[in-house]
N, C-alpha and C. Protein backbone atom coordinates (compact mmCIF):
# COMPACT_ATOMS: atom_id res chain seq x y z
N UNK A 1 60.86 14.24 21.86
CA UNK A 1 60.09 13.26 21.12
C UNK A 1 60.88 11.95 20.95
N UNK A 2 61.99 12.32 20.32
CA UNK A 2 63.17 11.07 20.29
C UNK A 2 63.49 9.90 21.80
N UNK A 3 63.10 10.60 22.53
CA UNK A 3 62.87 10.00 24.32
C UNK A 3 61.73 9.10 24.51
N UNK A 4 60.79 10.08 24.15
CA UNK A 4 59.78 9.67 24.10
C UNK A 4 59.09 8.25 23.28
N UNK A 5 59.71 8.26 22.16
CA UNK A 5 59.89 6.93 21.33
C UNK A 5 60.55 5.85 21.75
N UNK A 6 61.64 6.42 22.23
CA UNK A 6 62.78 4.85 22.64
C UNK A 6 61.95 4.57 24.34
N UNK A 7 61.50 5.40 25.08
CA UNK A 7 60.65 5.04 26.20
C UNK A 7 60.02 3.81 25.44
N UNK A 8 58.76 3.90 24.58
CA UNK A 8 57.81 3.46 24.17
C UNK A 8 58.12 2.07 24.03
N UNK A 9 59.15 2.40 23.03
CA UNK A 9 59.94 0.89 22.37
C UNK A 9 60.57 0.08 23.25
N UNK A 10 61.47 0.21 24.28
CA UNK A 10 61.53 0.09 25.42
C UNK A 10 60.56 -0.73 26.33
N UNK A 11 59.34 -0.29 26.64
CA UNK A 11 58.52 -0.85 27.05
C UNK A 11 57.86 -1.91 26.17
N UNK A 12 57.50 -1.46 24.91
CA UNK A 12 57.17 -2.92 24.18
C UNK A 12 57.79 -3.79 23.99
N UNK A 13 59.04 -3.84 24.34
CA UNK A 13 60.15 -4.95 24.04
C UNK A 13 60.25 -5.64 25.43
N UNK A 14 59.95 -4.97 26.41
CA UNK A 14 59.88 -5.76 27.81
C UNK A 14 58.39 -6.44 27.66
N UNK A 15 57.48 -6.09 27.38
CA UNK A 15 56.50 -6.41 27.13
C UNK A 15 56.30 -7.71 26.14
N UNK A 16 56.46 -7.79 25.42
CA UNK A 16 57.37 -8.95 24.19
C UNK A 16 57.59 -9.97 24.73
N UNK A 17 58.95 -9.39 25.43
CA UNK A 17 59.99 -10.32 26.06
C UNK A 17 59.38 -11.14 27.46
N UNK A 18 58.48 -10.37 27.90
CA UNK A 18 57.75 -11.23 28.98
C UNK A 18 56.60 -12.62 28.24
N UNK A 19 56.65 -12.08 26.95
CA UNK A 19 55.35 -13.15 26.40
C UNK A 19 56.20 -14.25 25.73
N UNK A 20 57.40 -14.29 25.91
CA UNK A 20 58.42 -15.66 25.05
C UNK A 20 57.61 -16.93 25.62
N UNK A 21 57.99 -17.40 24.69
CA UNK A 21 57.84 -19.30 24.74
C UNK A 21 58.65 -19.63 25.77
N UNK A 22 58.20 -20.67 26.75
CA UNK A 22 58.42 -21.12 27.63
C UNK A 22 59.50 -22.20 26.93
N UNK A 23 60.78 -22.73 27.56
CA UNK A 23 61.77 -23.91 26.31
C UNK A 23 61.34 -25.03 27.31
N UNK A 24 61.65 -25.69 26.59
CA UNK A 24 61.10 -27.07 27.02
C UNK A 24 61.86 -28.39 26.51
N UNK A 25 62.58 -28.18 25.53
CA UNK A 25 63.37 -28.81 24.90
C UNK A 25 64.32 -29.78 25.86
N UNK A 26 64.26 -31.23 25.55
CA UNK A 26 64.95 -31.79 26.79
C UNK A 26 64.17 -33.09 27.25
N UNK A 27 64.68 -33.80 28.01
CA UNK A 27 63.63 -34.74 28.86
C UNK A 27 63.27 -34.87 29.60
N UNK A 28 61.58 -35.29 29.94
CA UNK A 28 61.08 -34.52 30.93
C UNK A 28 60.09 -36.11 31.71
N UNK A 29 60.16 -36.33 32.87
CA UNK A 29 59.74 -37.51 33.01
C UNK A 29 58.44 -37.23 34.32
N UNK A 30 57.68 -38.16 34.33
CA UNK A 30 56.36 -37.93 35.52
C UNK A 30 55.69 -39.54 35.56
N UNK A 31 54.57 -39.77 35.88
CA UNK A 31 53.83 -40.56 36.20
C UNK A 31 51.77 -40.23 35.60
N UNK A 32 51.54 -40.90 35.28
CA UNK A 32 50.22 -40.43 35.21
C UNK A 32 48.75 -41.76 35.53
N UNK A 33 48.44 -41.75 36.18
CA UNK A 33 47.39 -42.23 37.37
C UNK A 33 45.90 -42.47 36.32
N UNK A 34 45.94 -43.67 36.33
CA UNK A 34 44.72 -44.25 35.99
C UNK A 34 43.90 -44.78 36.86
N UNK A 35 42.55 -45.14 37.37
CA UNK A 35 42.38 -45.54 38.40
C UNK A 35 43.25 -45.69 39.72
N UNK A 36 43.43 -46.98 40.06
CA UNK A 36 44.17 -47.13 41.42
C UNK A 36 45.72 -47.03 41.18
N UNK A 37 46.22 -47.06 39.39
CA UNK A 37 47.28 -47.45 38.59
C UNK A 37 48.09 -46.45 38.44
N UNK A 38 49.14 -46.27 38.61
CA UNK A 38 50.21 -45.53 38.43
C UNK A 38 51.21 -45.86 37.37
N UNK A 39 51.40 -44.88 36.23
CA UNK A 39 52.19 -45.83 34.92
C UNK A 39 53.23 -44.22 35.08
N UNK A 40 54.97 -44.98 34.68
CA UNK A 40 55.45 -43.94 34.44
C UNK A 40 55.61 -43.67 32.60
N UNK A 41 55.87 -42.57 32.40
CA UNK A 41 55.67 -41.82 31.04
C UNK A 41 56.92 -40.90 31.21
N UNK A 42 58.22 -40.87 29.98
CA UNK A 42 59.19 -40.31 29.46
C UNK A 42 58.51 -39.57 28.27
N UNK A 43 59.07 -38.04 28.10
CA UNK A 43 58.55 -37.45 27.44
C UNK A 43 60.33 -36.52 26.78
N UNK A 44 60.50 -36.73 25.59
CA UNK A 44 61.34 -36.23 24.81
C UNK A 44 60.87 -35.08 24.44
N UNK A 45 61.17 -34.01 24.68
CA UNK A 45 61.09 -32.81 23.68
C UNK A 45 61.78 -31.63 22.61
N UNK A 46 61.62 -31.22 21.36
CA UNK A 46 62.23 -30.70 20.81
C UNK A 46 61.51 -29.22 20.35
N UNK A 47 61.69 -28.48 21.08
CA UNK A 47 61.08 -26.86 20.84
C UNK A 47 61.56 -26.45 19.70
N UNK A 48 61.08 -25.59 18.88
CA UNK A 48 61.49 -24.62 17.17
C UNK A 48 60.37 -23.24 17.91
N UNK A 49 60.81 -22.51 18.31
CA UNK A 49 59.51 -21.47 18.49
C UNK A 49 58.27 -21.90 18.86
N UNK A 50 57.58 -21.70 18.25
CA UNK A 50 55.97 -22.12 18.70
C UNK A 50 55.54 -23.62 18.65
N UNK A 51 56.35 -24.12 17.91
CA UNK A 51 56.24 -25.51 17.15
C UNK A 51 57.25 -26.35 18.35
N UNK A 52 56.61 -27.90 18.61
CA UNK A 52 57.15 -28.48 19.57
C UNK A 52 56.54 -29.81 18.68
N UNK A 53 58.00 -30.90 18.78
CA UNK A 53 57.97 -32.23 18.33
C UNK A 53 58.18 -33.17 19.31
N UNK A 54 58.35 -34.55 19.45
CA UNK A 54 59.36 -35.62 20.26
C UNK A 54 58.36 -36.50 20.18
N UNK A 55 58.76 -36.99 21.54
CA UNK A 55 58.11 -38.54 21.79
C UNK A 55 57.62 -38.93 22.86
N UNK A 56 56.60 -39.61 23.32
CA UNK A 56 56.18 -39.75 24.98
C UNK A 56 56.57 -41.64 24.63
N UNK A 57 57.11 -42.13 25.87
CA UNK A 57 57.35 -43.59 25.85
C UNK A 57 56.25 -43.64 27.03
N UNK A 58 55.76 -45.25 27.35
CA UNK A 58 55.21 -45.51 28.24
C UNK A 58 55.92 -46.56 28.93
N UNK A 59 54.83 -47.63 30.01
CA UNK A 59 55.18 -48.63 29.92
C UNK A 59 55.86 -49.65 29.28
N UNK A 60 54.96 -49.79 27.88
CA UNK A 60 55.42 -50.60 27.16
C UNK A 60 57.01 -50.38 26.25
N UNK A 61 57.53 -49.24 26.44
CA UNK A 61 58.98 -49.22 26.05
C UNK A 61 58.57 -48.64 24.73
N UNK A 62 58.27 -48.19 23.84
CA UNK A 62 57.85 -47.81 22.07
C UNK A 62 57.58 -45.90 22.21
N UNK A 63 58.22 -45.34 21.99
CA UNK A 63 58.15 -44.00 21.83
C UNK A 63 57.25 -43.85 20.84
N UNK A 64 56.20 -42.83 21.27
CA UNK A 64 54.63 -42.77 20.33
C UNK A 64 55.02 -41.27 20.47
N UNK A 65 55.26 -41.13 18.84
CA UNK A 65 55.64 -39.22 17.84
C UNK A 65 54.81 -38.41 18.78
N UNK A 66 54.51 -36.98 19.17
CA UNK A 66 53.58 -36.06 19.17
C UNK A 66 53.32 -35.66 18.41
N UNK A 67 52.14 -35.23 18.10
CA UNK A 67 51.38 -34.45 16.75
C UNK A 67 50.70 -33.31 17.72
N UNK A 68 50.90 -32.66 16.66
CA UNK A 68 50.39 -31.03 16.61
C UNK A 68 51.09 -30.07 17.40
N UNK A 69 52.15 -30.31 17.97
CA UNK A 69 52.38 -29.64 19.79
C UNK A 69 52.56 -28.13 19.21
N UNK A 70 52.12 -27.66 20.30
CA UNK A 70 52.37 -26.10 19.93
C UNK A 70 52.88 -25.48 21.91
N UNK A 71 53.08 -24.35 21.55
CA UNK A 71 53.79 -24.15 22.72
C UNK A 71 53.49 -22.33 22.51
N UNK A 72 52.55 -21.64 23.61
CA UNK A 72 52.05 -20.60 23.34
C UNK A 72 52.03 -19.81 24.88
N UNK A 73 53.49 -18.97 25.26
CA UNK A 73 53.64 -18.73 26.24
C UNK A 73 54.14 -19.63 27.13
N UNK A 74 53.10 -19.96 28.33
CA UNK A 74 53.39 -21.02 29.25
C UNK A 74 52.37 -22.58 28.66
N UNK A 75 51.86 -21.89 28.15
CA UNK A 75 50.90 -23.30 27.69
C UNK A 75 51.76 -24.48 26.36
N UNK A 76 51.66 -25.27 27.07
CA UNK A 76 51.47 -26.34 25.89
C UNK A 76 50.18 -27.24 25.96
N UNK A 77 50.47 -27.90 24.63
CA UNK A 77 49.41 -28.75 24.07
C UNK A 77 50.11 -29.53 22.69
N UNK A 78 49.42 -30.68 22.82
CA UNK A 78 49.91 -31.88 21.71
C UNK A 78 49.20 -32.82 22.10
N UNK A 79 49.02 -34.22 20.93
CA UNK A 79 48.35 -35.24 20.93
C UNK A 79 49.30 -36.47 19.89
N UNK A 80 48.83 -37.55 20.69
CA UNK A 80 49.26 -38.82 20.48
C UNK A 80 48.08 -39.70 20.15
N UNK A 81 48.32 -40.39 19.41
CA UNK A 81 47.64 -41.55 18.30
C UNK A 81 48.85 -42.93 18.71
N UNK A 82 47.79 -43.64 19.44
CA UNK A 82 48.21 -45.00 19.70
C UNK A 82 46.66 -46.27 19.09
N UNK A 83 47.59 -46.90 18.71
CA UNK A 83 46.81 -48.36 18.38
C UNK A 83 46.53 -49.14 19.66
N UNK A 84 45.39 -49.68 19.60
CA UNK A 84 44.90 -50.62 20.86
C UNK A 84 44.27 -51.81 20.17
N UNK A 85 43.68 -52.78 20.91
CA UNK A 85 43.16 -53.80 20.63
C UNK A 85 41.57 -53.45 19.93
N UNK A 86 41.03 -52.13 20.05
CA UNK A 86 40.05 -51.55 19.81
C UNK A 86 40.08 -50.72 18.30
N UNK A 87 41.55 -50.63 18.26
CA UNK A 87 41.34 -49.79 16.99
C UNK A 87 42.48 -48.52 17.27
N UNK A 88 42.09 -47.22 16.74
CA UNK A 88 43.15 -46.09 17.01
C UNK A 88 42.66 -45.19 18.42
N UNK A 89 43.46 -44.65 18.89
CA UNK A 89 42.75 -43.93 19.86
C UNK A 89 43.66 -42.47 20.02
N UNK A 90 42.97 -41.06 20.22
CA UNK A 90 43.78 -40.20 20.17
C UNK A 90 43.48 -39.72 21.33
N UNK A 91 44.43 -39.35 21.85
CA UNK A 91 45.06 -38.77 23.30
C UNK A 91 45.29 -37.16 23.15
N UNK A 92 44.56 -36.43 23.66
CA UNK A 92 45.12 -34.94 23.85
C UNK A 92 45.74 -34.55 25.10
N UNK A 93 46.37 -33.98 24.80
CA UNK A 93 47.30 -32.93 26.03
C UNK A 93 47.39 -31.60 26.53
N UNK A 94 46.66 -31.03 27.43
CA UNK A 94 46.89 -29.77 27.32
C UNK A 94 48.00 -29.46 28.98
N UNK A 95 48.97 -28.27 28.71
CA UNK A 95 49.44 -28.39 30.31
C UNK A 95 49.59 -26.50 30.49
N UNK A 96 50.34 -26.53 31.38
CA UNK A 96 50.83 -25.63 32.08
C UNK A 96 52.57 -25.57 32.20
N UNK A 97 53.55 -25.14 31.63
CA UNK A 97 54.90 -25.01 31.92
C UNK A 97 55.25 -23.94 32.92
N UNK A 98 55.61 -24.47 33.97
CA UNK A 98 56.23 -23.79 35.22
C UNK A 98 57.51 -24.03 35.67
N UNK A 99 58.73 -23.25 34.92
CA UNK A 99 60.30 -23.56 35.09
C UNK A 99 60.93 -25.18 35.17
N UNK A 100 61.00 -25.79 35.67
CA UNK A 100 61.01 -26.87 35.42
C UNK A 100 59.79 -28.12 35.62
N UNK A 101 59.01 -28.00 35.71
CA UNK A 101 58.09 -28.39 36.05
C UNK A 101 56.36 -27.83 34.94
N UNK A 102 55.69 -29.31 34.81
CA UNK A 102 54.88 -29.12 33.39
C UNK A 102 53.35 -29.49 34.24
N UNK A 103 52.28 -29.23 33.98
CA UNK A 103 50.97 -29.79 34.78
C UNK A 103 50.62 -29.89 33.60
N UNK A 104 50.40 -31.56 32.92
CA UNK A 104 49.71 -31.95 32.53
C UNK A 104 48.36 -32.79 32.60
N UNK A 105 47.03 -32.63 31.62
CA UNK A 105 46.15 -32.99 31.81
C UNK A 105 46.06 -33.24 30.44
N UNK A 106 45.44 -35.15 30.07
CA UNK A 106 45.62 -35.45 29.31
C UNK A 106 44.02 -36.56 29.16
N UNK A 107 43.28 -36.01 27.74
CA UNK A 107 42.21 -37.08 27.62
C UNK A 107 41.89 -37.40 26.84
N UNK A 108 41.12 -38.48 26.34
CA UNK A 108 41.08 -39.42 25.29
C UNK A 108 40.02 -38.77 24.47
N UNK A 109 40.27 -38.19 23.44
CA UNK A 109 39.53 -37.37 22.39
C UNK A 109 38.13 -38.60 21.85
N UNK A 110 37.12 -37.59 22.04
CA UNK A 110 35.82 -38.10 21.58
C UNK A 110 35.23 -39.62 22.44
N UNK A 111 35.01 -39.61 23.86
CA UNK A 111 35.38 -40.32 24.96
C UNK A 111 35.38 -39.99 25.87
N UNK A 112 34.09 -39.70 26.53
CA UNK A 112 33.73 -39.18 28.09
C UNK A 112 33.82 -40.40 29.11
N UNK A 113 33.92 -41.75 28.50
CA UNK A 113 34.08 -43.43 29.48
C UNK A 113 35.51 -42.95 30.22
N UNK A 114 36.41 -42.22 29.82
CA UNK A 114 37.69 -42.14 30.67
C UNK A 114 37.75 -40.83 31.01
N UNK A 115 37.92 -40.57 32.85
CA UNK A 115 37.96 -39.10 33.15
C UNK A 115 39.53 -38.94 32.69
N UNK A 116 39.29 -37.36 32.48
CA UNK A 116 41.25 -36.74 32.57
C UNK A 116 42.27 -37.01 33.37
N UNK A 117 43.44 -36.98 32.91
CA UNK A 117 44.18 -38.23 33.84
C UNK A 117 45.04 -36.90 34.09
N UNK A 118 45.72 -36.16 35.11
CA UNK A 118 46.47 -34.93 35.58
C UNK A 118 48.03 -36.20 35.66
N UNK A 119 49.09 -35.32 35.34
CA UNK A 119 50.16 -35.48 35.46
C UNK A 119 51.35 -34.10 35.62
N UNK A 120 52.07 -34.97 36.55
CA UNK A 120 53.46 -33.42 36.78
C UNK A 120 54.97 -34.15 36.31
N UNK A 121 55.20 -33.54 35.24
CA UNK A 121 56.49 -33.71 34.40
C UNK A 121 57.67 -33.00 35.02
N UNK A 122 58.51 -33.66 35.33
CA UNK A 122 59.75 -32.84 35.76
C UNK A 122 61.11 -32.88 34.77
N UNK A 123 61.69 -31.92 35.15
CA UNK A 123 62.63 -31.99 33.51
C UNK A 123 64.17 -32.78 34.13
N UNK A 124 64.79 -33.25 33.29
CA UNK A 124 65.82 -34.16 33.86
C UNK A 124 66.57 -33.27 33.06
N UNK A 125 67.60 -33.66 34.50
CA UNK A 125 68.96 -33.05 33.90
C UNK A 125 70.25 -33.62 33.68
């Protein structure tokens, strides 16, 4: 029986251990494609477990906070709140983390006028 238990446990701990948070922590840089437009985007990150903070810079040089990021397996997701000439505008993020490498897809919350803009983040070392 005593075998039989540490088997068990054993397997749930590999099991577990296959479902960890992907780290991400670090800087991670890509490009993301607007129409004919190509803008590059620096992305700072700071992983705590599930919870993910930093900063995405753009063009314009001004690191804009992430809000909400969460980090669930291989998935992430977070959103950015930038000011425009229009007013506020919020940006969601959802991706894919694949070892060094992130597939993001990112769109302008409540706002079907702009399709999803796909981006691939690579992590700098």
């Amino acid at each position: 029986m005593a075998k039989r238990n540490l088997l068990i446990g054993a397997v749930l701990l590999a099991i577990f251990a296959g479902a960890a948070f992907a780290d991400v922590t670090g800087n991670w840089s890509g490009t993301v494609t607007m129409g004919d437009q190509e803008f590059p985007l620096s992305y700072t990150f700071k992983q705590d477990g599930a919870t993910l903070t930093g900063t995405v810079t753009g063009p314009q040089g001004d690191p804009i906070p992430l809000k909400e990021g969460k980090i669930e397996g291989d998935k992430i997701s977070f959103y950015v709140q930038v000011e425009g000439p229009n007013g506020s505008m919020k940006f969601v993020s959802q991706g894919t983390v694949k070892g060094e490498e992130i597939a993001l897809t990112t769109k302008m919350d409540g706002s079907d006028d702009f399709p999803p803009m796909q981006s691939t983040l690579k992590k700098q070392k």
